[in-house]
Structure formats: C-alpha cells, structure tokens
Protein backbone atom coordinates (compact mmCIF):
# COMPACT_ATOMS: atom_id res chain seq x y z
CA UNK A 1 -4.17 7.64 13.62
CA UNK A 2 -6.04 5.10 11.62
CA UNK A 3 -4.59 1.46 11.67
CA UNK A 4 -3.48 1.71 8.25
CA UNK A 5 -2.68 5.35 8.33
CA UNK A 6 1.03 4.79 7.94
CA UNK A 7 0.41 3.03 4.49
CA UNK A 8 0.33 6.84 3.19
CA UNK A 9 2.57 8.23 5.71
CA UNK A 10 6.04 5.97 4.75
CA UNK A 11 4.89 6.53 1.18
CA UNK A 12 5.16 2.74 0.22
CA UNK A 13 5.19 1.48 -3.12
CA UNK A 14 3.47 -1.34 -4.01
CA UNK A 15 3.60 -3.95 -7.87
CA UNK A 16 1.43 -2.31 -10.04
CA UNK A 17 -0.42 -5.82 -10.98
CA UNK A 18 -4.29 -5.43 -9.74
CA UNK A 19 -5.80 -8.61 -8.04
CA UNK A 20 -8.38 -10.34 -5.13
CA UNK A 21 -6.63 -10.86 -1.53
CA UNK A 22 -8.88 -14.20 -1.96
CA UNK A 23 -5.49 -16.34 -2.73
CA UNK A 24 -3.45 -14.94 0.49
CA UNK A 25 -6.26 -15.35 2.73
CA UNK A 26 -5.23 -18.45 4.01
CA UNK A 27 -1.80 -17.67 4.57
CA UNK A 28 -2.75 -14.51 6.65
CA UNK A 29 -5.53 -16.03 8.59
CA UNK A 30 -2.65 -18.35 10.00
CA UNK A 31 -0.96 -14.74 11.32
CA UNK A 32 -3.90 -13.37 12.66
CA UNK A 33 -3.81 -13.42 16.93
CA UNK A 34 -6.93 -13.37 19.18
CA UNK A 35 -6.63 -9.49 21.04
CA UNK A 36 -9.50 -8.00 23.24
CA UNK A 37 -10.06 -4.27 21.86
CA UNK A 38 -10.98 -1.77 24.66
CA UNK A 39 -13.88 0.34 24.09
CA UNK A 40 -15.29 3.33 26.44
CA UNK A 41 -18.99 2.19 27.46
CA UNK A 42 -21.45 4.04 29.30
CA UNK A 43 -21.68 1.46 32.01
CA UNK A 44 -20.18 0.95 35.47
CA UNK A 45 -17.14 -1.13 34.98
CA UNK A 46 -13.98 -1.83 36.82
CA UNK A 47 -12.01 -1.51 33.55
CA UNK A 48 -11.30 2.25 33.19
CA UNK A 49 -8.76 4.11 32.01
CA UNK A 50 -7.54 7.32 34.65
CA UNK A 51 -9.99 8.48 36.95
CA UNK A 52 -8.70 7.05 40.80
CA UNK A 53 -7.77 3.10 40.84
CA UNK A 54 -9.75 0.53 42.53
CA UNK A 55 -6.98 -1.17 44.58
CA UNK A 56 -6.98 -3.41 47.98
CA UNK A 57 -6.23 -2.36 50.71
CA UNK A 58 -2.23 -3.16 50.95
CA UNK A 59 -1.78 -0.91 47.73
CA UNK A 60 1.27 1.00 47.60
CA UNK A 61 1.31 3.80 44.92
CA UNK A 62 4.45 3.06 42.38
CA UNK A 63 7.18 6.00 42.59
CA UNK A 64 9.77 6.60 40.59
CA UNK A 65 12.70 9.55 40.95
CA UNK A 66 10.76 10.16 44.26
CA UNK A 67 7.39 11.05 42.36
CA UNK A 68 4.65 9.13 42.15
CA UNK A 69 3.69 7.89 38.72
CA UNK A 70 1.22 8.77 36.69
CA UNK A 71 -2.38 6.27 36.70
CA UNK A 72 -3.23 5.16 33.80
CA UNK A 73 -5.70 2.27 33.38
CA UNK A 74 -6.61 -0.91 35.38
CA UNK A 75 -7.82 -3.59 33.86
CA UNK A 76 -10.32 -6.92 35.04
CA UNK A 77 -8.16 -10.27 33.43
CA UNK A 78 -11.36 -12.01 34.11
CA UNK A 79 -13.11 -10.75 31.19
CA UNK A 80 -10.13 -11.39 28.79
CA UNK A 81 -10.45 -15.41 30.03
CA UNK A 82 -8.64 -17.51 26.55
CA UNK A 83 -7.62 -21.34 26.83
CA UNK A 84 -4.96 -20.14 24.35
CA UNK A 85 -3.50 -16.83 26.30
CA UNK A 86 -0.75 -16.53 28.79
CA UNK A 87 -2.31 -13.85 31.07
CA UNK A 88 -3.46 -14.50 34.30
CA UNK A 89 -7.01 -15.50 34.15
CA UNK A 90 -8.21 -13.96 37.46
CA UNK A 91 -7.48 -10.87 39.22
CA UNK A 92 -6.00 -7.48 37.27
CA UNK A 93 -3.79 -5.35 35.89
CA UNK A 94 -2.74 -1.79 36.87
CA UNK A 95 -0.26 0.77 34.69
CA UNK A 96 1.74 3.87 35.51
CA UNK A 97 3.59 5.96 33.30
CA UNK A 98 5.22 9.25 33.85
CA UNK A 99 4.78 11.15 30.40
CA UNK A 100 7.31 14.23 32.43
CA UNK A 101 10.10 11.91 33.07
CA UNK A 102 13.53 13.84 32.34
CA UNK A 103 14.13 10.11 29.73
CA UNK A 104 10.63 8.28 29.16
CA UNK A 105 11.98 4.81 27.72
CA UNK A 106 14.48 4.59 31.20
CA UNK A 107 13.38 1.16 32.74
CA UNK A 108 11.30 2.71 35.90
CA UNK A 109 9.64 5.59 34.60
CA UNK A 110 6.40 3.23 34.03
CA UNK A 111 4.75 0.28 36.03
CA UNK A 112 2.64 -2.60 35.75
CA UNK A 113 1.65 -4.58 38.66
CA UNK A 114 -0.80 -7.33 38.85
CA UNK A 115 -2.98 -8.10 41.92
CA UNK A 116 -5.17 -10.95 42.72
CA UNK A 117 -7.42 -9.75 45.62
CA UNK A 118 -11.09 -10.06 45.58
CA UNK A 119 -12.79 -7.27 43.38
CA UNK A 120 -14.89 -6.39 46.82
CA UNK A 121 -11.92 -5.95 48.91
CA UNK A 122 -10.98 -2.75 46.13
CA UNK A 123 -11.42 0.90 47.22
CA UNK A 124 -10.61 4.36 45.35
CA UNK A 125 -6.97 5.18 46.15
CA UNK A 126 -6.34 8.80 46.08
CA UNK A 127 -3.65 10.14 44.18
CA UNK A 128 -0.63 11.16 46.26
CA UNK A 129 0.70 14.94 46.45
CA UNK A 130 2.98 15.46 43.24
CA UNK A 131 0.99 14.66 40.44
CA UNK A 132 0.23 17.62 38.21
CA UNK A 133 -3.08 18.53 36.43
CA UNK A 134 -1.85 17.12 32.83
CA UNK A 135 -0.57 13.76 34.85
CA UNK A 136 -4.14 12.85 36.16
CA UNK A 137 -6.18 11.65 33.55
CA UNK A 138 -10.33 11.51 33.50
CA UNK A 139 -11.80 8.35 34.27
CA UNK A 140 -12.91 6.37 30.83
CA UNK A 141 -15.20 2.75 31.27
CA UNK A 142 -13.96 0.15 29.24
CA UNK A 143 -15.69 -3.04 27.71
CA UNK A 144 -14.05 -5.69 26.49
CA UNK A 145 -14.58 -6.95 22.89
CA UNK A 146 -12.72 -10.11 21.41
CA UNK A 147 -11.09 -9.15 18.09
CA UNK A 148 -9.06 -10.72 15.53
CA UNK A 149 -5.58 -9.04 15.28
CA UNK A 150 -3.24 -8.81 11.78
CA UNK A 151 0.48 -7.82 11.38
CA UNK A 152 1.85 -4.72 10.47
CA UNK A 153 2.65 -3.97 6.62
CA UNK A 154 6.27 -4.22 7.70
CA UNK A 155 6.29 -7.17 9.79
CA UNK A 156 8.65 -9.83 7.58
CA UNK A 157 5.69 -12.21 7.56
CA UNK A 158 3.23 -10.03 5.65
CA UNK A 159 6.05 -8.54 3.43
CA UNK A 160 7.01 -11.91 2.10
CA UNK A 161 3.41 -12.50 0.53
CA UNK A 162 4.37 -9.21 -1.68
CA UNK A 163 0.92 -7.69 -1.87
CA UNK A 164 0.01 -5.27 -4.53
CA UNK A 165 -1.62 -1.91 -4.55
CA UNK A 166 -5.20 -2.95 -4.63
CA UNK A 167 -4.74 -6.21 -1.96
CA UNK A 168 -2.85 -3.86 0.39
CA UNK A 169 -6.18 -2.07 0.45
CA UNK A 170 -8.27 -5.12 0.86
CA UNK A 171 -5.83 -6.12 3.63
CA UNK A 172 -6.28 -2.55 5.28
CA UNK A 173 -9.75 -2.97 5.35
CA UNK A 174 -9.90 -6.19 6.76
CA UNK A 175 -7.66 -5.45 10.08
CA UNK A 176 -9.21 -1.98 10.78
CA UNK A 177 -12.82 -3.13 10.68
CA UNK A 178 -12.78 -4.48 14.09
CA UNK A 179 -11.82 -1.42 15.62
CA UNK A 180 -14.78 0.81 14.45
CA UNK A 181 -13.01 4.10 14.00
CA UNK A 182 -12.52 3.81 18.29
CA UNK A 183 -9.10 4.26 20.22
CA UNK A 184 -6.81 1.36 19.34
CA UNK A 185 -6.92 0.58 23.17
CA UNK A 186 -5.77 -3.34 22.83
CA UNK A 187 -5.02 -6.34 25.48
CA UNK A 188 -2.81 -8.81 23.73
CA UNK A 189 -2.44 -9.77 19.72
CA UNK A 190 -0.34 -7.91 17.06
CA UNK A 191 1.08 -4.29 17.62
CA UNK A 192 -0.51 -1.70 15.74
CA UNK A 193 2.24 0.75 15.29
CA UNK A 194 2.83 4.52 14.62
CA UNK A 195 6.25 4.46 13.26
CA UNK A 196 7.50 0.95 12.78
CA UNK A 197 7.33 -3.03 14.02
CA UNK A 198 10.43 -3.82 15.49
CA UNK A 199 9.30 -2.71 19.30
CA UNK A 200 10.25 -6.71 20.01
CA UNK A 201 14.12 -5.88 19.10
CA UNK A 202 14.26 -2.83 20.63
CA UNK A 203 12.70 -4.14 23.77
CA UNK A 204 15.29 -6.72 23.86
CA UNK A 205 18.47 -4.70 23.36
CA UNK A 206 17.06 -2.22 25.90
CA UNK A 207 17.01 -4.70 28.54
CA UNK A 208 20.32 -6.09 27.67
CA UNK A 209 21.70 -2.49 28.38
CA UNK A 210 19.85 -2.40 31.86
CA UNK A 211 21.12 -5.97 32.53
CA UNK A 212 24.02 -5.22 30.92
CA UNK A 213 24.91 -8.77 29.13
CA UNK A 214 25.55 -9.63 25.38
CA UNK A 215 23.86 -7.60 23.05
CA UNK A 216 22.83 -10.20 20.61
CA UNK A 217 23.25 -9.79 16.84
CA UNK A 218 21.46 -11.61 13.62
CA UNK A 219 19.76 -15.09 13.69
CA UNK A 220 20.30 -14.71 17.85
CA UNK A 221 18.96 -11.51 18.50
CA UNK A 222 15.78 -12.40 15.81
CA UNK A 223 15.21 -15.85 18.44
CA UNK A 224 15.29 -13.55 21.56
CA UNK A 225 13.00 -11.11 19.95
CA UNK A 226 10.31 -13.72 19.07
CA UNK A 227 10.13 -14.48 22.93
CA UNK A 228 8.44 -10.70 23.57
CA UNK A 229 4.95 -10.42 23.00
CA UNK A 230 2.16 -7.31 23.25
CA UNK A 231 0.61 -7.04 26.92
CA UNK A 232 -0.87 -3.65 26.21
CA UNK A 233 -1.58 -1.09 23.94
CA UNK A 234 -2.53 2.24 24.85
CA UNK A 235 -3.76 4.95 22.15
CA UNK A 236 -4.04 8.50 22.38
CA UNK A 237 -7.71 9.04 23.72
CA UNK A 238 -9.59 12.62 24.05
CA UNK A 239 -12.11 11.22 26.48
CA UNK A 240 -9.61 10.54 28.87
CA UNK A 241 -7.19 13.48 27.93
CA UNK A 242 -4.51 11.36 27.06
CA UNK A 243 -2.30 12.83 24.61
CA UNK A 244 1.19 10.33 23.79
CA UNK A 245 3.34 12.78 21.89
CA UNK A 246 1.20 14.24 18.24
CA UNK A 247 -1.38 11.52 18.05
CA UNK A 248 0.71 8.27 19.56
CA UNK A 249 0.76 5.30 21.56
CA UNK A 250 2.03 3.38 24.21
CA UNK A 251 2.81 -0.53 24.16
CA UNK A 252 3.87 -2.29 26.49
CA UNK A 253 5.85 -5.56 26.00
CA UNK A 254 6.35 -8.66 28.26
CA UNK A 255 9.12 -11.78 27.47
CA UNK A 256 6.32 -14.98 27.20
CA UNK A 257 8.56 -16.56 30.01
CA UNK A 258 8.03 -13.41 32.40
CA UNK A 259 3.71 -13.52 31.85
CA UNK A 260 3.99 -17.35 32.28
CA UNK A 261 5.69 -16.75 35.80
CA UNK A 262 3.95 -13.38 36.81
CA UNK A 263 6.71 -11.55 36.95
CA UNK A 264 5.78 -7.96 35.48
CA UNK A 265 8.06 -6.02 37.36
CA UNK A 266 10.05 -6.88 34.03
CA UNK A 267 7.72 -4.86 31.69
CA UNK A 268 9.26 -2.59 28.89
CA UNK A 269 7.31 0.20 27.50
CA UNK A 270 7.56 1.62 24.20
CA UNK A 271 6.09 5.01 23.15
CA UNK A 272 5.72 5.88 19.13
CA UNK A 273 3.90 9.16 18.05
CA UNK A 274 4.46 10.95 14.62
C-alpha cells in the first residue's frame, strides 16, 4: 500500500478551504527525520533481505518455542553512518520473525541481534531443520538511499497544523516521492503505517505487561512513549515472497536508551496489514 493510501482508506475529512502547503512548510520541515530507504539492486551486497545470512562463525540461530525463527534480512550499519543517529555505526543487524507463531506480537516470537565481527570473517549459515517452505524467504540485495522521512496524517504533530483537502494532497506528494513506488523497506525516521500511529504506546504498554510494572496512563504514558523510536520497517515485498498479513508491514521499535547501550534483545515488533 501506497504511503498515503490510508488517506482514502479511514475516509478522512478534511476543511473545505483550498490553499498552497507553502505557509506550513516550515513547520513540517522541523518534523521531518533523516531514514535510509531500502531498495532491491542488482548488485552484490551484504544487505539482503532472506536468502541464507552472512554470519561469523560463533553464530547461533535464534529459536523460539523450540523452532528456529524465521530469516528475514541483515543489514550493513556501515552504510547508514549519521553524526545525528543512535545506531551503531559499524558492524550489522540481523532479524527473525516467525509469521506461524500460535500469538505473533508475544515478546520472543521475533529477534534482532547485532554483531560486530569483521565482514570477512561472515559465511552462509544454513537454515536449521524446521523451517517450512513459506518461512524461508528468497534472497533480495538491498542499497541504501538517504531519505527524508514525514509523520503520519494522524500523528498529533501534523494534525495540529489542520491541513485542508488540497494541502493534504500536496503533503502526500511530498513524503511519498522519495520512495519511488518501491517497498517501504526503511532503517530509522518516521513510521509509515497501515492502520494507525500509536505503535510507540502500544510498544510501551506491551512491555509493561511482559515486565509486569505500572501501566502508565495520560501525560506519563505520552513521556514514556516519546522514548521509542523506529529501528526497522519491513514492507510486504513480492521479490522476496514476503507477504505480512493482506498487503502489511512489520516495524520494529527500540526505547532510545536500549540503541544507545546495544541492548536489542529488548526489541518489540509490531505487525499492521489491512
């Protein structure tokens, strides 16, 4: 689905007054976040989406119910380098997912481990006995390309500027060009959601469930939320024969304070399809 697909979809009604985006410009430039978008390319890279991963030689395959999980992409941080981002700027990322697990949003059923061992340490790992046909996906190469990223129509920052029919379409225009009609395959920025925005509350209540302390309410619970951010996005993508639910995505979310220390074991994963 389109970035701005859900426009039509939750049927929203905008003032009926007809004007420029040119006077909220400035105001939404200051929401825009740097994101890389992920792009299949017909070169060799270590980026990739399924296909075997490239791991050293300590690699243990993540399990989960006494199954292994599902590979789903690996990713080189070096090529996402920022002065102004939290991730790691060496080594790279590796997530799991089980799309078959009995409940898919139970803390376990996905993984994301990060591993800083020279690239020329890295062999193919074979899958382990247990995965299905549907759970091993084809390998895709990803490039990285630095995007700008906008919020949401239902993130409380944009809805406060109160946009009107014809500047919600200016505004649609502007934060889908980057993508060029590709998989919304994304490292970092805003969300780009199927359903709705508030991933960064639900993401927090879930893992006061796990951990069991205070679920947090109001002004609170808005303060906690602001402390998740997007580590990954992961569309629905025919060249790898991915398929998240009818047309959906994955996202995965990380506390800043958990990415500053490394700690990704702490990942919470989010999937939204229509």
């Amino acid at each position: 689905m389109g970035l701005f697909d859900w426009l039509i979809r939750k049927k929203v009604s905008f003032p009926l007054e007809d004007s420029s985006l040119e006077d909220f410009l400035p105001r939404i430039q200051t929401l825009a976040r740097p994101a890389w978008h992920l792009r299949k390319t017909d070169q060799s890279t270590f980026s990739r989406l399924g296909g075997q991963p490239l791991a050293p030689p300590r690699f243990e395959w993540p399990m989960w119910n006494e199954r292994p999980l599902p590979f789903l992409a690996q990713l080189n941080l070096t090529e996402a380098k920022s002065a102004d981002s939290l991730l790691p700027q060496s080594g790279c990322l590796y997530f799991f997912f089980d799309q078959e697990a009995e409940d898919q949003e139970e803390f376990g059923a996905w993984r994301v481990i990060h591993h800083e061992e020279a690239f020329a340490d890295m062999a193919a790992v074979t899958p382990p006995g247990g995965l299905g046909r549907k759970s091993i996906f084809s390998e895709v190469p990803l490039a990285f390309k630095n995007i700008t990223s906008y919020p949401a129509w239902d993130e409380t920052c944009l809805v406060s500027l109160k946009l009107n029919q014809a500047q919600w379409n200016s505004y649609a225009e502007l934060g889908g060009s980057c993508y060029d009609d590709k998989p919304l395959h994304q490292l970092g920025g805003w969300a780009q959601p199927v359903q709705n925005s508030n991933m960064e509350i639900e993401c927090q209540q879930a893992r006061a469930l796990r951990d069991e302390t205070e679920i947090l309410q109001g002004d609170e619970l808005e303060k906690a939320a602001q402390e998740w951010m997007l580590l990954f996005q992961l569309d629905t993508d025919e060249a790898a024969k991915m398929m998240w639910g009818d047309g959906g995505m994955l996202y995965f979310w990380i506390r800043k304070e958990d990415l500053r220390s490394r700690n990704f074991a702490e990942v919470w994963m989010i999937m939204q399809y229509c």
